[in-house]
C-alpha atoms as a PDB file:
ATOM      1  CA  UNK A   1      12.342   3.947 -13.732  1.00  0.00           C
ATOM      2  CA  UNK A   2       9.870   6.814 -13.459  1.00  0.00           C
ATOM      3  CA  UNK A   3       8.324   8.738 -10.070  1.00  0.00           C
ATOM      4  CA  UNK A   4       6.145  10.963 -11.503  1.00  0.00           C
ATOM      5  CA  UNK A   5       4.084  13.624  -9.539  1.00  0.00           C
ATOM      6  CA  UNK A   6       0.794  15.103 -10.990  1.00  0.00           C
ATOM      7  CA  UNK A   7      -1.509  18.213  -9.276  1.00  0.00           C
ATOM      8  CA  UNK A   8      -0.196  17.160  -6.040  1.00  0.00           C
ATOM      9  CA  UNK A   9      -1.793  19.183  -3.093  1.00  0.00           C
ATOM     10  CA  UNK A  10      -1.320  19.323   0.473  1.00  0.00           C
ATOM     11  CA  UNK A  11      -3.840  21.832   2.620  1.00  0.00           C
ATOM     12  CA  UNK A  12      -3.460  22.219   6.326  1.00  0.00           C
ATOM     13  CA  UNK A  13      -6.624  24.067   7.252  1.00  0.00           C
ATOM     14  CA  UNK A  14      -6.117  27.266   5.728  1.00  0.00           C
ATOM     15  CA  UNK A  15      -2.965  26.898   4.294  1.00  0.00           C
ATOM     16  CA  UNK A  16      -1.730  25.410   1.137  1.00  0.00           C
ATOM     17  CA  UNK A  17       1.201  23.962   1.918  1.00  0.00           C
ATOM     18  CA  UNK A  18       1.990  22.184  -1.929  1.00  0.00           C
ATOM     19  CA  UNK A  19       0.316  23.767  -4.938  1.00  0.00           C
ATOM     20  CA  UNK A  20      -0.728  21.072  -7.900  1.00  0.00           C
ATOM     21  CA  UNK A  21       2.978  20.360  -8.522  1.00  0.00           C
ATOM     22  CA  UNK A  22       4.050  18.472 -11.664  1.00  0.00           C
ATOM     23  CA  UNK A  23       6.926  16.648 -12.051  1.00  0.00           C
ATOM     24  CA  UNK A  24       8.823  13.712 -13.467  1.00  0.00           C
ATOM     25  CA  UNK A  25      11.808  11.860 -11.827  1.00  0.00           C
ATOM     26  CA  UNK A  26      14.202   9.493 -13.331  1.00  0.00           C
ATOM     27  CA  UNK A  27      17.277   8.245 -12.650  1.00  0.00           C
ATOM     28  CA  UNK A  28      19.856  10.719 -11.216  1.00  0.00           C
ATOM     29  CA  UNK A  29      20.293  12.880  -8.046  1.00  0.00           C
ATOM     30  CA  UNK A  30      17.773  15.887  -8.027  1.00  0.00           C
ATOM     31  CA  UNK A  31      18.210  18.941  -5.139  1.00  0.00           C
ATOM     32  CA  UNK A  32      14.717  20.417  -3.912  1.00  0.00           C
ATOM     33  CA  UNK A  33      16.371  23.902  -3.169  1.00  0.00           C
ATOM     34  CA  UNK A  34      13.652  26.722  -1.172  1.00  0.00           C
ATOM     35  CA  UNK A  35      14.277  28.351   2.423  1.00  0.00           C
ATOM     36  CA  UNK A  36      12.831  27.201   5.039  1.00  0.00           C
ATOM     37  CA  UNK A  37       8.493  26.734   4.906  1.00  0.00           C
ATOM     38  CA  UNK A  38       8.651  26.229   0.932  1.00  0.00           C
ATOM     39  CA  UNK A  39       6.690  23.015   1.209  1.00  0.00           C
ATOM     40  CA  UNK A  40       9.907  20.765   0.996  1.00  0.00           C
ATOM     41  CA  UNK A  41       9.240  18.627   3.904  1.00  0.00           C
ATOM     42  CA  UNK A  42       5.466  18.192   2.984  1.00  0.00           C
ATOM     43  CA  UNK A  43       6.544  17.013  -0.295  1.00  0.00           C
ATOM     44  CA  UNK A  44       9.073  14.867   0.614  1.00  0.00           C
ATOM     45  CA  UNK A  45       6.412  13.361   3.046  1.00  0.00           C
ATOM     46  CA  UNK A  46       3.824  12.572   0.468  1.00  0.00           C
ATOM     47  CA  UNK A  47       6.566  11.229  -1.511  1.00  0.00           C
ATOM     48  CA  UNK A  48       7.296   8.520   1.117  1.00  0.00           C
ATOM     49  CA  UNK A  49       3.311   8.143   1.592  1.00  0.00           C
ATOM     50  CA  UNK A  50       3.787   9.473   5.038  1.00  0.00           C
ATOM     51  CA  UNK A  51       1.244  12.114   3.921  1.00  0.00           C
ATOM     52  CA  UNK A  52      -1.787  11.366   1.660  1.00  0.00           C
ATOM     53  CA  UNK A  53      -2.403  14.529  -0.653  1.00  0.00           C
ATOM     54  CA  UNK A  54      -5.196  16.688  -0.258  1.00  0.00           C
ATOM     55  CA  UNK A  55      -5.366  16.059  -4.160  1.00  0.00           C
ATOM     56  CA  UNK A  56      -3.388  14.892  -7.268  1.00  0.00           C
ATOM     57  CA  UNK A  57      -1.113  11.572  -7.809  1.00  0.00           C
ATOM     58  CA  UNK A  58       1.921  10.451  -7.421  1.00  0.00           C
ATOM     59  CA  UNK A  59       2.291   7.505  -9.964  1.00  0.00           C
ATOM     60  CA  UNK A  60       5.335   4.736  -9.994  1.00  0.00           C
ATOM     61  CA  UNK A  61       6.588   3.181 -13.136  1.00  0.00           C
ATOM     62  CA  UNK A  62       2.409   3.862 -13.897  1.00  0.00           C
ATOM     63  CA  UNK A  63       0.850   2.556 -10.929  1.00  0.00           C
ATOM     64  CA  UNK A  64      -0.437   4.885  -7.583  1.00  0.00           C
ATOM     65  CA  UNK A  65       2.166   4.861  -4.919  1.00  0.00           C
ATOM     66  CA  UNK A  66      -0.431   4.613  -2.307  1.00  0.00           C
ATOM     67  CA  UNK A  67      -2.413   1.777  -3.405  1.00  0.00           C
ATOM     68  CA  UNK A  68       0.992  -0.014  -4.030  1.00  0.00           C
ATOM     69  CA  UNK A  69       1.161   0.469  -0.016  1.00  0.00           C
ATOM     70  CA  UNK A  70       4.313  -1.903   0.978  1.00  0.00           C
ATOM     71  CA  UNK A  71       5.061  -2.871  -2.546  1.00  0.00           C
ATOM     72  CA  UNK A  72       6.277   0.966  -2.798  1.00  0.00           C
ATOM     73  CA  UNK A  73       7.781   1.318   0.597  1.00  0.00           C
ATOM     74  CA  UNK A  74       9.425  -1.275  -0.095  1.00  0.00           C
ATOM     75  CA  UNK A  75      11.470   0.621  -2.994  1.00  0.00           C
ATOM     76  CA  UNK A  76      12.038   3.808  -0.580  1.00  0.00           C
ATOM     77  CA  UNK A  77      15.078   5.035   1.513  1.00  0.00           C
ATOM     78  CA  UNK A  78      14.186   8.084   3.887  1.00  0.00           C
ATOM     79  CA  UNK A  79      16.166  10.135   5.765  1.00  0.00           C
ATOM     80  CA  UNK A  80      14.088  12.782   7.488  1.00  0.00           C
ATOM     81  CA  UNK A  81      15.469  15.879   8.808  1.00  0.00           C
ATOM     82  CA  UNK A  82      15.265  14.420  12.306  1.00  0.00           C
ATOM     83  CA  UNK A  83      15.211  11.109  12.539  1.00  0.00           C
ATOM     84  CA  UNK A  84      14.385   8.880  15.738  1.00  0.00           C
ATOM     85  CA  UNK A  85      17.451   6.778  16.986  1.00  0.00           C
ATOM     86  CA  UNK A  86      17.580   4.565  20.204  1.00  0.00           C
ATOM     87  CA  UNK A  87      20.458   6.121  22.684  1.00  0.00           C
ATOM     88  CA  UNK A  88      21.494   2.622  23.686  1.00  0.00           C
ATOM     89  CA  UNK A  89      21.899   1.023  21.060  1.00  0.00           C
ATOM     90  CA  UNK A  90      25.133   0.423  19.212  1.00  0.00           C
ATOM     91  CA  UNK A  91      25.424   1.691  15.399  1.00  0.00           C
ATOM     92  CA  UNK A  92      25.884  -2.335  14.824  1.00  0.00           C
ATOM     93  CA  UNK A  93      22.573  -3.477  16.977  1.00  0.00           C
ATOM     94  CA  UNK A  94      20.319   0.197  15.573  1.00  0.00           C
ATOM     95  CA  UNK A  95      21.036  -0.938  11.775  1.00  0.00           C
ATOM     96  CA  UNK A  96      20.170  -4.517  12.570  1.00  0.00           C
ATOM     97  CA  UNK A  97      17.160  -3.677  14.205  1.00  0.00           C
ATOM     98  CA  UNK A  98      15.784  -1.549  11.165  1.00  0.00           C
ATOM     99  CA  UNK A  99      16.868  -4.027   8.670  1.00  0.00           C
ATOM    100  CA  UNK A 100      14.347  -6.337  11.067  1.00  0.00           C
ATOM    101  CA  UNK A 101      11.786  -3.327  10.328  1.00  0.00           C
ATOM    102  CA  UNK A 102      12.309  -3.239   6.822  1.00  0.00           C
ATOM    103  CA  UNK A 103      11.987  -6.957   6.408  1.00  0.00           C
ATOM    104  CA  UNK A 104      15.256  -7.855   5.467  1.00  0.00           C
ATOM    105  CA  UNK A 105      16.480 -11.817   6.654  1.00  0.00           C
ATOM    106  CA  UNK A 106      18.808 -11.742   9.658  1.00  0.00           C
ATOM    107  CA  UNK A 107      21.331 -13.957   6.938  1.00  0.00           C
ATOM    108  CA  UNK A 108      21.091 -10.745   4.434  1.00  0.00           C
ATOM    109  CA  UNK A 109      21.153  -8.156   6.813  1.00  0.00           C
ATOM    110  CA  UNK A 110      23.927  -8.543   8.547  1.00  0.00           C
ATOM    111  CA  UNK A 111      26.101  -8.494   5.212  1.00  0.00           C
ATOM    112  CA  UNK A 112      24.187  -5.240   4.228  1.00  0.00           C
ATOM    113  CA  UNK A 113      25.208  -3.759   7.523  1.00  0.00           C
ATOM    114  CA  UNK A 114      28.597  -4.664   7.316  1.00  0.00           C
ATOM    115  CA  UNK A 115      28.547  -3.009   3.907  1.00  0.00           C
ATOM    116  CA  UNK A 116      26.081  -0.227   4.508  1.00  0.00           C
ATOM    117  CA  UNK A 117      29.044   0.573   7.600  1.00  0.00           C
ATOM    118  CA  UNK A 118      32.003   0.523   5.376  1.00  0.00           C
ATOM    119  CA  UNK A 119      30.143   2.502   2.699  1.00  0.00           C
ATOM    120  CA  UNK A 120      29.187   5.589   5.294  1.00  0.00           C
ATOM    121  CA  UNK A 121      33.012   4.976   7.007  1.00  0.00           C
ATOM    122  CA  UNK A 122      31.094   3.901   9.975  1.00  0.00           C
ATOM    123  CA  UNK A 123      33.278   0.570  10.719  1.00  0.00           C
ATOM    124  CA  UNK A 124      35.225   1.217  13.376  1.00  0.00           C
ATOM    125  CA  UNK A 125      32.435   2.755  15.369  1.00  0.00           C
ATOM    126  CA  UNK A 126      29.730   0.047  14.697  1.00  0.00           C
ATOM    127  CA  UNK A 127      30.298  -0.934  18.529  1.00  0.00           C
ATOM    128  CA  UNK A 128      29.710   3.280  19.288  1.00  0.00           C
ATOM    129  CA  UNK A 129      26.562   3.662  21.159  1.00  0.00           C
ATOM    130  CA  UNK A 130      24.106   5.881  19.524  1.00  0.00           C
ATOM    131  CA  UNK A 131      23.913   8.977  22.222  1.00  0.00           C
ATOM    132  CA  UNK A 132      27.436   8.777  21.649  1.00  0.00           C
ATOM    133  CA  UNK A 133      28.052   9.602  18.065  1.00  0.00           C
ATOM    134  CA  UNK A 134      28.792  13.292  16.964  1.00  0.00           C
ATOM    135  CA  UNK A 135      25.742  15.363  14.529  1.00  0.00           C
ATOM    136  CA  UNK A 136      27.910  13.764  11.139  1.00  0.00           C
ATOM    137  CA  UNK A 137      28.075  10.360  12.775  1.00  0.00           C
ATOM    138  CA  UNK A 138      24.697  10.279  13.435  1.00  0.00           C
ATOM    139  CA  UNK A 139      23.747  11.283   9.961  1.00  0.00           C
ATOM    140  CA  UNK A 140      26.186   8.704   8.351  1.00  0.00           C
ATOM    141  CA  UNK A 141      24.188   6.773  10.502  1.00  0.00           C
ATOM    142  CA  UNK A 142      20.571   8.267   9.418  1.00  0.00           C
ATOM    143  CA  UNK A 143      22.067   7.357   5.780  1.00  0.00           C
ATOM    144  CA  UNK A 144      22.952   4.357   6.341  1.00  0.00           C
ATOM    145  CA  UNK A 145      20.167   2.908   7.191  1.00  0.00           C
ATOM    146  CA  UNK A 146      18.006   4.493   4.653  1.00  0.00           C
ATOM    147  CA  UNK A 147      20.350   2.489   2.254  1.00  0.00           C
ATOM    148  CA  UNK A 148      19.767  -0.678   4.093  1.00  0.00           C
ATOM    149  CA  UNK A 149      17.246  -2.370   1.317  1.00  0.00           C
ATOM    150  CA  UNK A 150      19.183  -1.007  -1.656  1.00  0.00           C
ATOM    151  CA  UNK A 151      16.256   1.114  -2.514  1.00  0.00           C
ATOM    152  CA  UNK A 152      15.638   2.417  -5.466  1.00  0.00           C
ATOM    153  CA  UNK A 153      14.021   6.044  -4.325  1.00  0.00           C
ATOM    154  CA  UNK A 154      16.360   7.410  -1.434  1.00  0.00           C
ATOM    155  CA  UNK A 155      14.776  10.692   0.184  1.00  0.00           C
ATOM    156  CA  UNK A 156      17.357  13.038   2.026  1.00  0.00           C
ATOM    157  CA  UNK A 157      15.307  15.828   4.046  1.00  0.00           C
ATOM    158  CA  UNK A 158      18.245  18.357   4.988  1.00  0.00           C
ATOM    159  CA  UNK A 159      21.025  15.443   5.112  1.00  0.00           C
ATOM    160  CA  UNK A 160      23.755  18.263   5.730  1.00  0.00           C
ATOM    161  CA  UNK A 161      21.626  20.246   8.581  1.00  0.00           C
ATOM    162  CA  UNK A 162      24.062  21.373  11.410  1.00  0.00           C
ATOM    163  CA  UNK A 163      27.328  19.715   9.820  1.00  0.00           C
ATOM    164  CA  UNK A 164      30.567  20.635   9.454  1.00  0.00           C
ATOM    165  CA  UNK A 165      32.262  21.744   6.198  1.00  0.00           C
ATOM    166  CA  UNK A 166      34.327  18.790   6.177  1.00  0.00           C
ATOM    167  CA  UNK A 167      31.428  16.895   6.926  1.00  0.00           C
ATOM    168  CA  UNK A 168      29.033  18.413   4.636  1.00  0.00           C
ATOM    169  CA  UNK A 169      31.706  17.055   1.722  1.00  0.00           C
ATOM    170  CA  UNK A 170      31.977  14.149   2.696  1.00  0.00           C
ATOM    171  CA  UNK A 171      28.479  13.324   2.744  1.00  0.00           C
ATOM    172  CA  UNK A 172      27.918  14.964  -0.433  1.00  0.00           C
ATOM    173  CA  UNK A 173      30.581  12.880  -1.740  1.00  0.00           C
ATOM    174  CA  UNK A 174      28.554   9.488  -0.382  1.00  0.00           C
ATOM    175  CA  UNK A 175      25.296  11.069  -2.191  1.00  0.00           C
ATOM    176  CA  UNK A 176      27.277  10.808  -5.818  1.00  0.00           C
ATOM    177  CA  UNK A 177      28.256   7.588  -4.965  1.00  0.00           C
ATOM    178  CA  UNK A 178      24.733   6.332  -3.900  1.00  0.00           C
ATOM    179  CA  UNK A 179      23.499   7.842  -7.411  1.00  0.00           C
ATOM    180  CA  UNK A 180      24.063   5.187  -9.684  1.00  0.00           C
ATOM    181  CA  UNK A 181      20.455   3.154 -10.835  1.00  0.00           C
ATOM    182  CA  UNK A 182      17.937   5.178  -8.417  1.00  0.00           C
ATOM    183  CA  UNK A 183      16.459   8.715  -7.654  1.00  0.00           C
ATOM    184  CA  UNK A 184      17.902  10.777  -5.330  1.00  0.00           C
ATOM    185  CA  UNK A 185      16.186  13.667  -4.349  1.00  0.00           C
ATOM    186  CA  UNK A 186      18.000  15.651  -2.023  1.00  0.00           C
ATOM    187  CA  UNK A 187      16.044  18.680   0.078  1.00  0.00           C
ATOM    188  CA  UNK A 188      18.317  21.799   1.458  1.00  0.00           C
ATOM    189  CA  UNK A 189      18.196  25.252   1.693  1.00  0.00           C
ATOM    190  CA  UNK A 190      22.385  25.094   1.415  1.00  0.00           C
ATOM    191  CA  UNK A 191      22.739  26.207  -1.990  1.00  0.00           C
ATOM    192  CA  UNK A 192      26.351  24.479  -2.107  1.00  0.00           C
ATOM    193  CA  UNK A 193      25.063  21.230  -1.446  1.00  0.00           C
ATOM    194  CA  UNK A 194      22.804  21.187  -4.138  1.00  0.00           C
ATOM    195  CA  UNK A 195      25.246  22.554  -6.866  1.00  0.00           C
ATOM    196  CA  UNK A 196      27.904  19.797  -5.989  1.00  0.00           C
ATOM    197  CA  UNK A 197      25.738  16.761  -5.764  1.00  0.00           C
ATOM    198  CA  UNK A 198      22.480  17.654  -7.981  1.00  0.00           C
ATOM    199  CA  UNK A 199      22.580  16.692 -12.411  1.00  0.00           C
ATOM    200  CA  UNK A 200      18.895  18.330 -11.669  1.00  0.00           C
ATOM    201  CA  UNK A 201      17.658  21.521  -9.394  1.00  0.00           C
ATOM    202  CA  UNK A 202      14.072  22.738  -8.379  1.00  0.00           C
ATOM    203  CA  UNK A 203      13.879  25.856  -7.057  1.00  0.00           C
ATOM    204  CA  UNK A 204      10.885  25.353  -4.412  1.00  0.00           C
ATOM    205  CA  UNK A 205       8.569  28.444  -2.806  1.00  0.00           C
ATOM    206  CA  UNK A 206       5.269  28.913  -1.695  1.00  0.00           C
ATOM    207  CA  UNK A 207       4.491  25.012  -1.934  1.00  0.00           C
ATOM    208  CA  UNK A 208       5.296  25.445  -6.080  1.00  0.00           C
ATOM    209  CA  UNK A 209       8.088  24.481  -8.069  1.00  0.00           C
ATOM    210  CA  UNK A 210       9.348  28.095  -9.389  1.00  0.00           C
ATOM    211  CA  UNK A 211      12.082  26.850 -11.888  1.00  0.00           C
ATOM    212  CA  UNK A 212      13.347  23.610 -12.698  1.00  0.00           C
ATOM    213  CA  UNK A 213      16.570  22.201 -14.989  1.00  0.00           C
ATOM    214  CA  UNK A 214      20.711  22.262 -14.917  1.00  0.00           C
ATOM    215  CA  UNK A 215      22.595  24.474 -12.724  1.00  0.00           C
ATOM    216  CA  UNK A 216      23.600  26.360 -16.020  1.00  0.00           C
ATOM    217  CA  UNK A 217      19.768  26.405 -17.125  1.00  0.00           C
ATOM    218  CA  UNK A 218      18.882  27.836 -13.419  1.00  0.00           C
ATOM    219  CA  UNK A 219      21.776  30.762 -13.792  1.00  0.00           C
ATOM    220  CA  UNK A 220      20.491  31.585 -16.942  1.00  0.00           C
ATOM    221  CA  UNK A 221      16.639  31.663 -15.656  1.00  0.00           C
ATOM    222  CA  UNK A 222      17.788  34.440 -13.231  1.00  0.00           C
ATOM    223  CA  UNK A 223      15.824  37.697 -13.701  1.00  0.00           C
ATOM    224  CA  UNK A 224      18.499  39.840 -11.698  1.00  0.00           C
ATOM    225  CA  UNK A 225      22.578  40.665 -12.825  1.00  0.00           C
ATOM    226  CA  UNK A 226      25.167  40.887 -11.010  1.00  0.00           C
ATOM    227  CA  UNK A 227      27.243  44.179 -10.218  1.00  0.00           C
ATOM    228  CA  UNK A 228      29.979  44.838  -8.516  1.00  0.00           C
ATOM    229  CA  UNK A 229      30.158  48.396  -6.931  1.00  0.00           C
ATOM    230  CA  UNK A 230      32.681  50.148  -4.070  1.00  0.00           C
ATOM    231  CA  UNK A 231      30.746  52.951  -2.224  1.00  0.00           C
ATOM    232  CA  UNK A 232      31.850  55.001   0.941  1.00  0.00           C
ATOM    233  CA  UNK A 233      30.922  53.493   4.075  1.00  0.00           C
ATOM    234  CA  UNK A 234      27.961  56.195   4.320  1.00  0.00           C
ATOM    235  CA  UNK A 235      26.176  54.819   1.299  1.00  0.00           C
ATOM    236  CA  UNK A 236      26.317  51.152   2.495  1.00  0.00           C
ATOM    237  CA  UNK A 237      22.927  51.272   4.645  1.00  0.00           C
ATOM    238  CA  UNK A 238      21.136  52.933   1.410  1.00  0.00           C
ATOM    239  CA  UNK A 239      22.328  50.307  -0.769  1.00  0.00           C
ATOM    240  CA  UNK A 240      21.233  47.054   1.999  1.00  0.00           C
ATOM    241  CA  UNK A 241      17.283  49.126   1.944  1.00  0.00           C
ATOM    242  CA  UNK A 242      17.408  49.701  -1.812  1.00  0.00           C
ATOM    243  CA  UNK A 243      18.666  46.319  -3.323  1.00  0.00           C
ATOM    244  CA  UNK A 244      19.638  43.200  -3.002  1.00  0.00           C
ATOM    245  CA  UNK A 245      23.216  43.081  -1.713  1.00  0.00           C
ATOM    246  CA  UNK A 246      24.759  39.201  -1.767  1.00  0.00           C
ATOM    247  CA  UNK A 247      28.109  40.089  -0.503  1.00  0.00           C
ATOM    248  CA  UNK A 248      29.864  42.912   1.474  1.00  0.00           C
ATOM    249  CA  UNK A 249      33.889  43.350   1.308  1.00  0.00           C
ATOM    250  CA  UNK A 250      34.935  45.920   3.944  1.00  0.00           C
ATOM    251  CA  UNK A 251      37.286  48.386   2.183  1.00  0.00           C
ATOM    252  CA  UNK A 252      40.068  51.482   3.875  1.00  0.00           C
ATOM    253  CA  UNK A 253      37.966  53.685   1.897  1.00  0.00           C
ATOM    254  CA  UNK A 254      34.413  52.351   2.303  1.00  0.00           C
ATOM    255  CA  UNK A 255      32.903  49.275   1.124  1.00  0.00           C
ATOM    256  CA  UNK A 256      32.961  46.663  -2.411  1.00  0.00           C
ATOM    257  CA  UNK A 257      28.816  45.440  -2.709  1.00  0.00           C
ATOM    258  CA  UNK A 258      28.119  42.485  -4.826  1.00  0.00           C
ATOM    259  CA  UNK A 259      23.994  43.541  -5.518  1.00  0.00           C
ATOM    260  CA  UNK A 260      21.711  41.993  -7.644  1.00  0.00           C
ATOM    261  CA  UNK A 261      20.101  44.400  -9.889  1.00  0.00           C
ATOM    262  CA  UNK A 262      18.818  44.331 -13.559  1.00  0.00           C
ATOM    263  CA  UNK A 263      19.917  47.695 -14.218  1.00  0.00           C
ATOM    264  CA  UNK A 264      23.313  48.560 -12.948  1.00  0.00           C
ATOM    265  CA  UNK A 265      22.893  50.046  -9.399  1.00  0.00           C
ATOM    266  CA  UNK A 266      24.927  53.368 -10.167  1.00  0.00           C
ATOM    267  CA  UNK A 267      27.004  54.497 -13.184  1.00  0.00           C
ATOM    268  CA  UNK A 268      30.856  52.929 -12.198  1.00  0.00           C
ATOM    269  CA  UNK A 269      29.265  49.362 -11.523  1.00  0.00           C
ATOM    270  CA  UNK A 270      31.004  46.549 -13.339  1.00  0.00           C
ATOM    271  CA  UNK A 271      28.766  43.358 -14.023  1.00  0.00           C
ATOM    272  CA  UNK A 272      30.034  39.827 -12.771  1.00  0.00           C
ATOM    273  CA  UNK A 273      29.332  36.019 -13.499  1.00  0.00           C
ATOM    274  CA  UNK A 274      26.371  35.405 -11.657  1.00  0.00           C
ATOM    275  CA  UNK A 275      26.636  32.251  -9.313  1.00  0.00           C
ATOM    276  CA  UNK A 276      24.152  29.589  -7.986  1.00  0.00           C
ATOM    277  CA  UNK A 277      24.003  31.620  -4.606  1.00  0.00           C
ATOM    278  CA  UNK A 278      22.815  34.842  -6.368  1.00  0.00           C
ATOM    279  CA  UNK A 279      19.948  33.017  -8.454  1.00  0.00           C
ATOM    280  CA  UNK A 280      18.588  32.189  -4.841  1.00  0.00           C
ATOM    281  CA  UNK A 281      19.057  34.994  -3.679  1.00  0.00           C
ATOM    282  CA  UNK A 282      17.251  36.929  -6.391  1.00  0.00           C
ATOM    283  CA  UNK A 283      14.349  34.553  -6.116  1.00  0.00           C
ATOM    284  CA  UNK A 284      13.940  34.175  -2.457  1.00  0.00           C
ATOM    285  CA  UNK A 285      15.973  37.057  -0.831  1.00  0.00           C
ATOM    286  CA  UNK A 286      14.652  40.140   0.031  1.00  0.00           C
ATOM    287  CA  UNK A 287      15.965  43.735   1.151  1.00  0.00           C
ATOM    288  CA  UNK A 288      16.586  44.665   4.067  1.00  0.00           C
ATOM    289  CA  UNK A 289      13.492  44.625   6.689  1.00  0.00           C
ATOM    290  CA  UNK A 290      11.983  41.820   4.719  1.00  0.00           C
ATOM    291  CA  UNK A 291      11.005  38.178   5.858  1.00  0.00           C
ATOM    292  CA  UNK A 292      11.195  34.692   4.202  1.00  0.00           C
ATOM    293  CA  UNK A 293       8.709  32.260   4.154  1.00  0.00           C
ATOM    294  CA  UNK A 294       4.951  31.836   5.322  1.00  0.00           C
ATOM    295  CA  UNK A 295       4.830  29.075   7.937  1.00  0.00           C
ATOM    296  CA  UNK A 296       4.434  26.336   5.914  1.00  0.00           C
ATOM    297  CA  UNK A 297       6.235  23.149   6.634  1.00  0.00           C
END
């Protein structure tokens, strides 16, 4: 089982949205991490052959996805960030009706439902009209029926978008168990998400993969440390403009700054473990006046 992805390129007039990206997946789940206008979505949608590249391949198990056509969609699950539903149908009838549009026999699909349902926790709201369900309902939904055909690529385009905590776990927790014999590759700019449910991380900006390995391997990859520092509350401002500041504990006698620095910021600082969420920060944060992203999709 092998998706591999070689020079792919996607231009949009002027702008490059996905810059000759390399990449092999195998089995596992794999988190595309990058704020918002990285090039995630692109890439997810040439990866589902909902977008043809401006260049570059990507190859199945050594064959083109795209003259494959059906043969590959066939292997896909793909649950975009927002995904069309029909209001009036139930969850029952909307999963029945795109196991008709994914080809599956009415004998077959109405076990998978029933399964697909009891897998997402869905069951006792199967008779729930769509416009009825709640944002995580609707997603268990959305995953559901990208599960329908047992595929063995499932695409998740900001599963967790607008969710709950509670939520958000438990739908990580159905992305483990969904892992086993397929690729999962998981898009999010929630940097918790990906560090719970991801063997494999890509850190994603400017349409190019920046780094790429374990959560451990992406710690160690950071160029920044980690200091702890307590300053009076008149410093705080000049520390927000000058570095990177992650965290910001209000204090009787000022302020405790978690900043990402390679040096230490000032002579009493005392260096800390540095987490996931300051490894993004260091490679797509910025100080204070500063903007993420360039309009990219």
């Amino acid at each position: 089982m092998e998706l591999k992805i070689t020079d792919l390129t996607k231009d949009f007039r002027k702008t490059r949205a996905v810059n000759r990206v390399n990449y092999t997946f195998h089995s596992g789940v794999y988190g595309l991490l990058g704020v918002n206008g990285a090039g995630k979505t692109t890439l997810m949608r040439m990866l589902t052959t909902l977008l043809n590249p401006t260049s570059g391949a990507v190859i199945w198990d050594g064959q083109d996805v795209f003259q494959m056509d059906k043969d590959y969609r066939r292997l896909l699950g793909y649950l975009p960030q927002d995904f069309g539903v029909y209001p009036d149908f139930t969850v029952q009838d909307y999963l029945m009706y795109i196991a008709t549009l994914k080809g599956i026999k009415p004998a077959v699909a109405k076990t998978r439902v029933e399964e697909m349902l009891h897998l997402t926790g869905m069951t006792q709201f199967k008779g729930k009209k769509m416009k009825a369900l709640s944002g995580g309902m609707k997603r268990r939904a959305g995953i559901a029926q990208a599960v329908l055909n047992d595929p063995k690529i499932l695409i998740l385009d900001e599963p967790t978008a607008g969710l709950d905590p509670s939520e958000r776990i438990r739908f990580r927790n159905l992305i483990s168990e969904l892992a086993a014999d397929r690729i999962v590759l998981l898009s999010t700019h929630i940097v918790s998400d990906v560090e719970s449910a991801a063997g494999q991380i890509i850190l994603m900006k400017d349409g190019e993969f920046l780094v790429t390995g374990t959560s451990d391997e992406i710690i160690a990859s950071c160029p920044d440390r980690v200091w702890i520092c307590k300053v009076p509350k008149e410093q705080v401002l000049y520390c927000h403009q000058t570095y990177r500041v992650s965290n910001v504990k209000t204090l009787s006698s000022g302020a405790e700054l978690r900043i990402l620095s390679p040096e230490a910021p000032m002579s009493d600082a005392v260096q800390e473990e540095t987490s996931l969420e300051d490894v993004f920060l260091s490679y797509f944060g910025e100080k204070s006046g500063g903007e993420d992203g360039n309009g990219m999709v």
